[in-house]
Protein backbone atom coordinates (compact mmCIF):
# COMPACT_ATOMS: atom_id res chain seq x y z
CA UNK A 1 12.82 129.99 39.98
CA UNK A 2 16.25 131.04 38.41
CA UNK A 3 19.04 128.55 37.75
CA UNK A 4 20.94 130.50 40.63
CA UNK A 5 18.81 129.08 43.10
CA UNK A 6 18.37 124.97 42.44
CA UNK A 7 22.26 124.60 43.61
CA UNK A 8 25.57 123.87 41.49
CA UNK A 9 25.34 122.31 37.91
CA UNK A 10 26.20 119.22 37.65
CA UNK A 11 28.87 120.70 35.18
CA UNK A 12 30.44 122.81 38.40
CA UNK A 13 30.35 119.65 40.35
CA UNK A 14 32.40 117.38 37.74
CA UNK A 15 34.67 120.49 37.34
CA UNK A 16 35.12 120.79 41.03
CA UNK A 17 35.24 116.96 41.54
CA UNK A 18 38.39 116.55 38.38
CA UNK A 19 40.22 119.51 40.29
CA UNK A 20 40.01 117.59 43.65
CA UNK A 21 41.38 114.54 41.81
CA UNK A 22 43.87 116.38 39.91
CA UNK A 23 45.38 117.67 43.23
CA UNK A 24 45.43 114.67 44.74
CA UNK A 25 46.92 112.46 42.64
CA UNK A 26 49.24 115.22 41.80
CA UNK A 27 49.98 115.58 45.87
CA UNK A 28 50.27 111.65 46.03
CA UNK A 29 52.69 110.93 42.87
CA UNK A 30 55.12 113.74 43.72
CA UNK A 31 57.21 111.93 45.45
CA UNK A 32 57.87 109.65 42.92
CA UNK A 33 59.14 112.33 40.38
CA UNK A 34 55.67 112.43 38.69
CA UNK A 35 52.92 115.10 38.03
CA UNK A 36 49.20 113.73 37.17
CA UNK A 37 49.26 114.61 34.11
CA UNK A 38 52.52 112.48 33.67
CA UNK A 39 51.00 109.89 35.81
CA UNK A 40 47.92 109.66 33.23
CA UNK A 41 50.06 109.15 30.48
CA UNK A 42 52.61 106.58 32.23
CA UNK A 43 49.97 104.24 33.46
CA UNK A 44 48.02 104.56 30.32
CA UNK A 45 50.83 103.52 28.37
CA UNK A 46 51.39 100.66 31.23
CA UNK A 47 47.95 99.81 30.62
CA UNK A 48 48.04 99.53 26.51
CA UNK A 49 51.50 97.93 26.39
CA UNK A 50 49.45 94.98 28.83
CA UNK A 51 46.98 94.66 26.20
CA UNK A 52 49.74 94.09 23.76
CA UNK A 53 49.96 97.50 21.92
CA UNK A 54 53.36 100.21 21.65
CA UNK A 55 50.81 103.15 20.87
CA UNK A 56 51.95 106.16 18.78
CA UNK A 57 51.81 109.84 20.61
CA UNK A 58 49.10 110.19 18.48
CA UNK A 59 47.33 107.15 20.10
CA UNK A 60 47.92 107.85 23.68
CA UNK A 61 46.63 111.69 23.27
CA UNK A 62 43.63 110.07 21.81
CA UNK A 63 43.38 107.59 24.97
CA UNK A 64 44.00 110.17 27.29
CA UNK A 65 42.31 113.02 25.72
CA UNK A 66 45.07 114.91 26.45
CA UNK A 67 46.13 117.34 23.15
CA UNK A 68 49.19 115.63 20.93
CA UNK A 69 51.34 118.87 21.69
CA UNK A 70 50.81 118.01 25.25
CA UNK A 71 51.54 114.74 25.20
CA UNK A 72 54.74 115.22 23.26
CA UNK A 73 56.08 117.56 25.26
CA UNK A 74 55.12 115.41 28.76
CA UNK A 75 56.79 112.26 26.51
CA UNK A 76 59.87 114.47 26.43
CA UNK A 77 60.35 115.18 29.75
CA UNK A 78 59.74 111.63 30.98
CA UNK A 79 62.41 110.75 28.34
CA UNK A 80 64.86 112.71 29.73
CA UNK A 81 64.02 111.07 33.30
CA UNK A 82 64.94 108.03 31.96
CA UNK A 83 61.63 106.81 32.35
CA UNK A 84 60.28 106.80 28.65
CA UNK A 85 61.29 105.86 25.26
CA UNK A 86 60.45 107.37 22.03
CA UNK A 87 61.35 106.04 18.63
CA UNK A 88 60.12 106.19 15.43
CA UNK A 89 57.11 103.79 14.08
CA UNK A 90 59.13 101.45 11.60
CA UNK A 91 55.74 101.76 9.67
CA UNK A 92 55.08 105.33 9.80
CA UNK A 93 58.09 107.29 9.96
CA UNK A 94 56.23 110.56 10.90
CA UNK A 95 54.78 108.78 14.34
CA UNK A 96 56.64 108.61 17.35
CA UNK A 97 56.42 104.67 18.95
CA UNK A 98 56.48 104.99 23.20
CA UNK A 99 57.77 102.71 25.67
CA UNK A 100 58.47 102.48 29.44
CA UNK A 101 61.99 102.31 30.54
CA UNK A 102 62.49 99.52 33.10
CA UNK A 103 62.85 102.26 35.70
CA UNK A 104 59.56 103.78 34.11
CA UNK A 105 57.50 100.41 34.81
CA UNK A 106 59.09 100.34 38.11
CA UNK A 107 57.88 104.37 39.10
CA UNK A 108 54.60 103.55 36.72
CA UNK A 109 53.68 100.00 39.22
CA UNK A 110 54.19 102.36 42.38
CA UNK A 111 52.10 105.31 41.39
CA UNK A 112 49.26 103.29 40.23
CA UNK A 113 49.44 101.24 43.54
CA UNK A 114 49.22 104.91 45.43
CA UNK A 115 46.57 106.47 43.33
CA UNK A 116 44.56 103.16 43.85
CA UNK A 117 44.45 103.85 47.58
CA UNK A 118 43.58 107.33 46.61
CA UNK A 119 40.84 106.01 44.42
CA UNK A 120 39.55 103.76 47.20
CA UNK A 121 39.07 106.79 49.50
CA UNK A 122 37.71 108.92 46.86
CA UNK A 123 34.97 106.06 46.14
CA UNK A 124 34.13 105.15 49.47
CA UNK A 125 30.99 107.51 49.96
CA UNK A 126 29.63 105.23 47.07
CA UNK A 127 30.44 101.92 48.58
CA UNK A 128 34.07 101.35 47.49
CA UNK A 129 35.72 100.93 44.33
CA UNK A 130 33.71 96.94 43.51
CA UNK A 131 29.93 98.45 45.17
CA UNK A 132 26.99 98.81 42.85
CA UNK A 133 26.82 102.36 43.94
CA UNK A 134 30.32 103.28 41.95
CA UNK A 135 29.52 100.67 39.05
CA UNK A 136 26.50 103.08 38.08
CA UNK A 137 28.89 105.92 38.95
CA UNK A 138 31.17 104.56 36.27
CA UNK A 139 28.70 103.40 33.89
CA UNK A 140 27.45 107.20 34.26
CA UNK A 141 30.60 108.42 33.38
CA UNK A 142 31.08 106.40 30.02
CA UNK A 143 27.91 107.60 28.81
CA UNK A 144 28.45 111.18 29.20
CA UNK A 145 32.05 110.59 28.03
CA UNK A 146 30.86 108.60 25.04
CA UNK A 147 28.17 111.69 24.48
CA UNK A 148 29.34 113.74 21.30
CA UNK A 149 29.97 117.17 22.34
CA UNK A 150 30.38 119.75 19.59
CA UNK A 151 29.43 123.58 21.01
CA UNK A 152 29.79 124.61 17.25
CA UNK A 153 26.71 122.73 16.30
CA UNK A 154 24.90 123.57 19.32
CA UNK A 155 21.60 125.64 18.26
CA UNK A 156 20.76 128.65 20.83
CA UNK A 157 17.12 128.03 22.03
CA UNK A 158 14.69 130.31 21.01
């Protein structure tokens, strides 16, 4: 039997499941002046300054796996909203320090309160966000994000 005919890859499905997300969230933060993308970095940077770190650009690409150019540019544009601030690391004058505004914890505590809903629907086929069901889920996830994934070393079978 060809690969055509056991159903969609489990690649397809996570590609299909992230675009679902992606629109959603996007959909759900709009209102608050915020793309997903935007959101990602705001409430990761909510997230890190909680644990007691002011992470470079550098830092919150790498947290995000978003690309650095990416991130710099989104950092820009939520600096000129008045929701971001970028300065110079005092240690390292080549990185660029982040911060939330005020205003930017403010629109940050809101969006993560809406995509939390949205997560709770989303999860709800597996139980809710605290069943077993999306703890496996989640524990999936990790591995196959933790999985090293280099195509240029990746041998053609013969």
């Amino acid at each position: 039997m060809s690969p055509a005919h056991l159903g969609p890859t489990p690649g397809f499905l996570v590609w299909r499941l992230s675009m679902k997300w992606r629109v959603a969230v996007d959909r759900a933060v709009a209102p608050l002046g915020l793309t997903h993308a935007q959101y990602s970095l705001v409430a990761s940077l909510y997230g890190m300054r909680r644990s007691g770190e002011r992470p470079s650009q550098r830092r919150l690409a790498d947290h995000t796996g978003l690309e650095p150019l990416y991130v710099s540019k989104l950092a820009r544009a939520l600096e000129a909203a008045g929701l971001l601030q970028r300065t110079r690391d005092p240690r390292d004058p080549r990185a660029v320090q982040l911060a939330l505004t005020e205003q930017g914890e403010d629109v940050t505590r809101r969006a993560i309160e809406v995509v939390h809903g949205l997560l709770e629907q989303l999860l709800e086929p597996l139980g809710g966000l605290d069943g077993p069901r999306t703890r496996q889920f989640t524990r999936d996830l990790m591995s196959l994000l933790d999985a090293p994934l280099d195509p240029s070393t990746q041998q053609p079978r013969t």
